[in-house]
Protein backbone atom coordinates (compact mmCIF):
# COMPACT_ATOMS: atom_id res chain seq x y z
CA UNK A 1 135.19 210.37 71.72
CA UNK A 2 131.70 208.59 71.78
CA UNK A 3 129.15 211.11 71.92
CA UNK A 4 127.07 208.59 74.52
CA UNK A 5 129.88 210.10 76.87
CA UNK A 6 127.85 213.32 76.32
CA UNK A 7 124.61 212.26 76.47
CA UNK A 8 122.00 214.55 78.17
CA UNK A 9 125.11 216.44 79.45
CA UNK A 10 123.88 219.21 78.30
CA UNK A 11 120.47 219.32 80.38
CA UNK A 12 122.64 218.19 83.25
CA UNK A 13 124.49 221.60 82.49
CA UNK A 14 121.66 223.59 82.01
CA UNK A 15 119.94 221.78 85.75
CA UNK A 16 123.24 222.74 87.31
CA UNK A 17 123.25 226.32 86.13
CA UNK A 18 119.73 227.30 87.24
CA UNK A 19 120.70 225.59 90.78
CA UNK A 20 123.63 227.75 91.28
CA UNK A 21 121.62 230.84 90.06
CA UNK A 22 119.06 229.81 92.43
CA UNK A 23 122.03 229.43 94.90
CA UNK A 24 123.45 233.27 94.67
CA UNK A 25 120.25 234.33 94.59
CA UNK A 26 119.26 232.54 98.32
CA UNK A 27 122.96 234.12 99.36
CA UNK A 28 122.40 237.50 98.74
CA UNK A 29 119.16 237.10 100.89
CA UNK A 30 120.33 234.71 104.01
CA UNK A 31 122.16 236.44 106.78
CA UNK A 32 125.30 234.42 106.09
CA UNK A 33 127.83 236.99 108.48
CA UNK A 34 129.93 236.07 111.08
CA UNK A 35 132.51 232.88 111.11
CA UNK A 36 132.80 229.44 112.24
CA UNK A 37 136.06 228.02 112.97
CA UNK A 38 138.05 230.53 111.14
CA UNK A 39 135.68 230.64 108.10
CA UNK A 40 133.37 232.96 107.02
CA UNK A 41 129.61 231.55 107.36
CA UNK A 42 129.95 232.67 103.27
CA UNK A 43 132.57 230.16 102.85
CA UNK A 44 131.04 227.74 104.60
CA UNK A 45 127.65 227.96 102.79
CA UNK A 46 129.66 227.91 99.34
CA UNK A 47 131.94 224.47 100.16
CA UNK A 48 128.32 223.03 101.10
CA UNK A 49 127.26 224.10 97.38
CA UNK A 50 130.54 223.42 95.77
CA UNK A 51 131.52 219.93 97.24
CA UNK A 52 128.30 218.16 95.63
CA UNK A 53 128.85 219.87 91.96
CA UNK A 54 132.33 218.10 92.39
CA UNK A 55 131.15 214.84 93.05
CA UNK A 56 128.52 214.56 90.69
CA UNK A 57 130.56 215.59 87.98
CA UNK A 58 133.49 213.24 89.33
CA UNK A 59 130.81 210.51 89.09
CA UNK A 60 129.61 211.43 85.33
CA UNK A 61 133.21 211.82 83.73
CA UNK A 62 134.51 208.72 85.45
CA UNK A 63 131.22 206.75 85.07
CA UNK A 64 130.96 207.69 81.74
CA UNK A 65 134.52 206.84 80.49
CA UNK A 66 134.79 203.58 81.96
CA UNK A 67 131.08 202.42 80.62
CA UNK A 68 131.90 203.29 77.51
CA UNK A 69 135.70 203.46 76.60
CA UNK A 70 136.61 201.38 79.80
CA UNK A 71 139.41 203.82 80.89
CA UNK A 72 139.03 203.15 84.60
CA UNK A 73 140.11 199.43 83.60
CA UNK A 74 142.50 200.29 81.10
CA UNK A 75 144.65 202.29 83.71
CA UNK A 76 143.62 200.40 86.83
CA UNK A 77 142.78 196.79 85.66
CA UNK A 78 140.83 195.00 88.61
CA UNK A 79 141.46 198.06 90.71
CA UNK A 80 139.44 200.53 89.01
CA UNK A 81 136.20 200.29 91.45
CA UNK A 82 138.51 200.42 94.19
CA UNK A 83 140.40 203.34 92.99
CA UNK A 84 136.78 205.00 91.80
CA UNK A 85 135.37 204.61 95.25
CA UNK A 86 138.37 206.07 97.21
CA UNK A 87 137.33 209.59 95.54
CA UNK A 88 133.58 209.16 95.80
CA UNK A 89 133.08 208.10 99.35
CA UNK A 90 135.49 211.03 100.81
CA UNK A 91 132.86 213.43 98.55
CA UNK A 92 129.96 211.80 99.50
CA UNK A 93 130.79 212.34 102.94
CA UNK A 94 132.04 215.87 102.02
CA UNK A 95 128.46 216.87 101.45
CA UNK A 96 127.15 215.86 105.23
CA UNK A 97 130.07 217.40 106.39
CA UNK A 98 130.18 220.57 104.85
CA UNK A 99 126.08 220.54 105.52
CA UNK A 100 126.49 219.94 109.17
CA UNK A 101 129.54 222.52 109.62
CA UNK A 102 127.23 225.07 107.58
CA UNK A 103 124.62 224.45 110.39
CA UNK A 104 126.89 224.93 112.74
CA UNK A 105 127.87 228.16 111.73
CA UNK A 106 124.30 229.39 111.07
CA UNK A 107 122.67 227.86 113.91
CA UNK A 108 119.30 229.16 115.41
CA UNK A 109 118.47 231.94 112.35
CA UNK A 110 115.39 229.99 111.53
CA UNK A 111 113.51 230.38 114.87
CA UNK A 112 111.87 226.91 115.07
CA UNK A 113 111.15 225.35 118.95
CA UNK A 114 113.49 222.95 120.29
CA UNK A 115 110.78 220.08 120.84
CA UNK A 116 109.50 220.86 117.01
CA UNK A 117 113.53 220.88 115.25
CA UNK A 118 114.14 217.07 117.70
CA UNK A 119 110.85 215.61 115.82
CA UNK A 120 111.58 216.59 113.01
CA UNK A 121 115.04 215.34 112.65
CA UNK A 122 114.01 212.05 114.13
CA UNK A 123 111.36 211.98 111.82
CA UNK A 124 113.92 212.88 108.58
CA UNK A 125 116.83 210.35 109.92
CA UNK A 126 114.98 207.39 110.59
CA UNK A 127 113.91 206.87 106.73
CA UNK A 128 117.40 207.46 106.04
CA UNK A 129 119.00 204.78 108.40
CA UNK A 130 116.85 202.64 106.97
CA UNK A 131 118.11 203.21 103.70
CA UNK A 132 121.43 203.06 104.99
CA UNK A 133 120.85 199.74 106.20
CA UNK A 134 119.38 198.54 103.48
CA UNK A 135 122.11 199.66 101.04
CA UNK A 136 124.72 198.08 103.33
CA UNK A 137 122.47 194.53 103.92
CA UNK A 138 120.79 194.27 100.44
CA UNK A 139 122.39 196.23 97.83
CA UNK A 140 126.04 196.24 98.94
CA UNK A 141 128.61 199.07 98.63
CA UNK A 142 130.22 197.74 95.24
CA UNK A 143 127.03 197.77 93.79
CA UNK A 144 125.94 201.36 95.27
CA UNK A 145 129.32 202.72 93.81
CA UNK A 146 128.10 201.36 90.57
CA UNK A 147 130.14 198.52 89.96
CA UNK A 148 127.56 197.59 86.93
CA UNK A 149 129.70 200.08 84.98
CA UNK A 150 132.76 198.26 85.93
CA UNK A 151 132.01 194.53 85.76
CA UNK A 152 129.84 193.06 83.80
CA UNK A 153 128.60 190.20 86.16
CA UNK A 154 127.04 192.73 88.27
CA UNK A 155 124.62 193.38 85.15
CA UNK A 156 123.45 189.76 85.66
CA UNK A 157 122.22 190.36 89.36
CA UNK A 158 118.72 190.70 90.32
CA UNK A 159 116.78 194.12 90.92
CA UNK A 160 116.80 194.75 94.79
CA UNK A 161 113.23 194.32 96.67
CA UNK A 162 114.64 194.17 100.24
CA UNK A 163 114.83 196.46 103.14
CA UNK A 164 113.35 200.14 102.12
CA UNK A 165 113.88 198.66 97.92
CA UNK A 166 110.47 197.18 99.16
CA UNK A 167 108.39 200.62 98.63
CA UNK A 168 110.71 201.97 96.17
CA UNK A 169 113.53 201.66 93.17
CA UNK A 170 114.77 204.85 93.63
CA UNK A 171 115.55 205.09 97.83
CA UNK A 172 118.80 206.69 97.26
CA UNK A 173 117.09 209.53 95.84
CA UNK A 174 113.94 209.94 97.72
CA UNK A 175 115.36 209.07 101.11
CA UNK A 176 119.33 209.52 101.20
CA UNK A 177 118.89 212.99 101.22
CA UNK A 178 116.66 213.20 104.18
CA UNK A 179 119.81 213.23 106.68
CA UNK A 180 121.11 216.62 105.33
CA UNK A 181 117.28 218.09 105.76
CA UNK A 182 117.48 216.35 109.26
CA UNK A 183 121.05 218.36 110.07
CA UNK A 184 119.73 221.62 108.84
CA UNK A 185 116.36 221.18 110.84
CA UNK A 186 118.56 220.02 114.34
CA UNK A 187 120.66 223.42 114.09
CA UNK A 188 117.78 225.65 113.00
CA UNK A 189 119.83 226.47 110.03
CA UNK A 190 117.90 228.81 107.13
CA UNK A 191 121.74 228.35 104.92
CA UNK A 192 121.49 224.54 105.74
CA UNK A 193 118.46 224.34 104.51
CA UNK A 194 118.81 225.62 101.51
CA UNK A 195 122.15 223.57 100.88
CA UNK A 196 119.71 220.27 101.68
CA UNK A 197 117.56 221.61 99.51
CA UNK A 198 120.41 222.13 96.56
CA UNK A 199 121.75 219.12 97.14
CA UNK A 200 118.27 217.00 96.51
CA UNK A 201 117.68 218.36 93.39
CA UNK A 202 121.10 218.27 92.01
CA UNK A 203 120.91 214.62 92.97
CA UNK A 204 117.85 214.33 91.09
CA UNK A 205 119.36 216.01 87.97
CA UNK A 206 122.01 213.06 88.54
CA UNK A 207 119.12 210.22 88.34
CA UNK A 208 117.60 212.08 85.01
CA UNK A 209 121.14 212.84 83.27
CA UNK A 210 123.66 210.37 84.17
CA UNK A 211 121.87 207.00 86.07
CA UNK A 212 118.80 206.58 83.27
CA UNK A 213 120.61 206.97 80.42
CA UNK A 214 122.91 204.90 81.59
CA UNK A 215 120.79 202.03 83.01
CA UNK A 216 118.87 202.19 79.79
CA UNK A 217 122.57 201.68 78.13
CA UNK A 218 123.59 199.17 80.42
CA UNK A 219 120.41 196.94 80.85
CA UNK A 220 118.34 197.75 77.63
C-alpha cells in the first residue's frame, strides 16, 4: 500500500494518545457519578470522547484510500461522496450530541451564574452560526465533506473568501468548535467542558495530520 496513506499517521497517533491520557486523567478527577437516562454520567462522558476518535479516523482511512488508491470510487463509482457522507454527517452530529447529553447529565457542577453561562453561550454560538452559514452559502456541503479527494473538478475551484472565509482559511477549526464550548458553558458542565475541550484539539491534530498533508498532495 502507498506509504502517503500513512503519512504523519504516526504523530496523529501519538496526538491521539496523549489526548486520551489527558482524558483518564480529567476522569479520575471530575465527579462523573450518578446517571442520565439510564447511563452512567461515566458512560456518557466516554461516548463524548469516543464518538470523535471514530470519526476522525473514519475520515483519515476513507480520505486517504480514495485520494490515493481511489477505493471509494472503485466500489461506489459516482456514489462514493454520497456513500462517504452518510457515515460522516451521523458522526459529526454524534459529537454535539453526545456533548450536549454529557451536559445534561453533569449539569450545574461548575458553579457559574445563570446571567454569566447565557452570555457566554451567546457569545460562543454566534461565531459558529456564522460559520455554519457560511459553509452552507459559500463553501457548500460537497465541498466541506471533501469532495476534492473525490473529484477532481473540485481541485479547479477557487479558495473561499466569503462569509466568516473573510477573516480566516481555517473557520472550521477555529470556530466550528465553539458550539460544543457553548453547550458545556449553557449546562454548567465541568465533564462537558473538558469533552469541548478534547474535541478542539483532536480536530486540530486532524488539520496538522490528515488536511495539510493532504492539501499539499492535492494542490501542490
Amino acid at each position: 500500500m502507498n506509504n502517503k496513506v500513512w503519512e504523519k499517521q504516526g504523530w496523529h497517533a501519538l496526538a491521539l494518545a496523549i489526548l486520551l491520557m489527558g482524558a483518564i486523567g480529567a476522569a479520575n478527577w471530575l465527579d462523573l457519578t450518578g446517571s442520565f437516562l439510564g447511563l452512567s454520567v461515566r458512560l456518557w462522558y466516554w461516548l463524548a470522547i469516543a464518538v470523535p476518535v471514530v470519526h476522525q479516523v473514519y475520515v483519515v482511512v476513507l480520505w486517504r484510500l480514495e485520494l490515493h488508491h481511489g477505493w471509494m470510487s472503485r466500489v461506489f463509482g459516482s456514489r462514493a461522496l454520497t456513500v462517504f457522507g452518510a457515515g460522516f454527517l451521523p458522526l459529526f452530529a454524534g459529537r454535539l450530541v453526545t456533548a450536549g447529553l454529557l451536559a445534561a447529565a453533569d449539569a450545574g457542577s461548575i458553579g457559574i451564574p445563570g446571567w454569566l453561562r447565557l452570555m457566554l453561550a451567546v457569545v460562543l454560538t454566534i461565531p459558529a452560526l456564522y460559520l455554519g452559514y457560511s459553509v452552507l452559502r459559500y463553501f457548500g456541503l460537497k465541498r466541506a465533506l471533501g469532495a476534492d479527494h473525490f473529484d477532481p473538478a473540485y481541485r479547479q475551484l477557487r479558495m473561499v473568501r466569503e462569509g466568516i472565509f473573510r477573516y480566516t482559511n481555517n473557520g472550521m477549526y477555529v470556530y466550528g468548535f465553539f458550539l460544543l464550548w457553548a453547550v458545556a458553558v449553557a449546562f454548567d458542565s465541568r465533564a462537558a467542558l473538558i469533552a469541548a475541550a478534547f474535541n478542539h484539539l483532536y480536530i486540530w491534530v486532524h488539520f496538522f495530520t490528515v488536511e495539510k498533508p493532504d492539501m499539499e498532495e492535492i494542490y501542490g
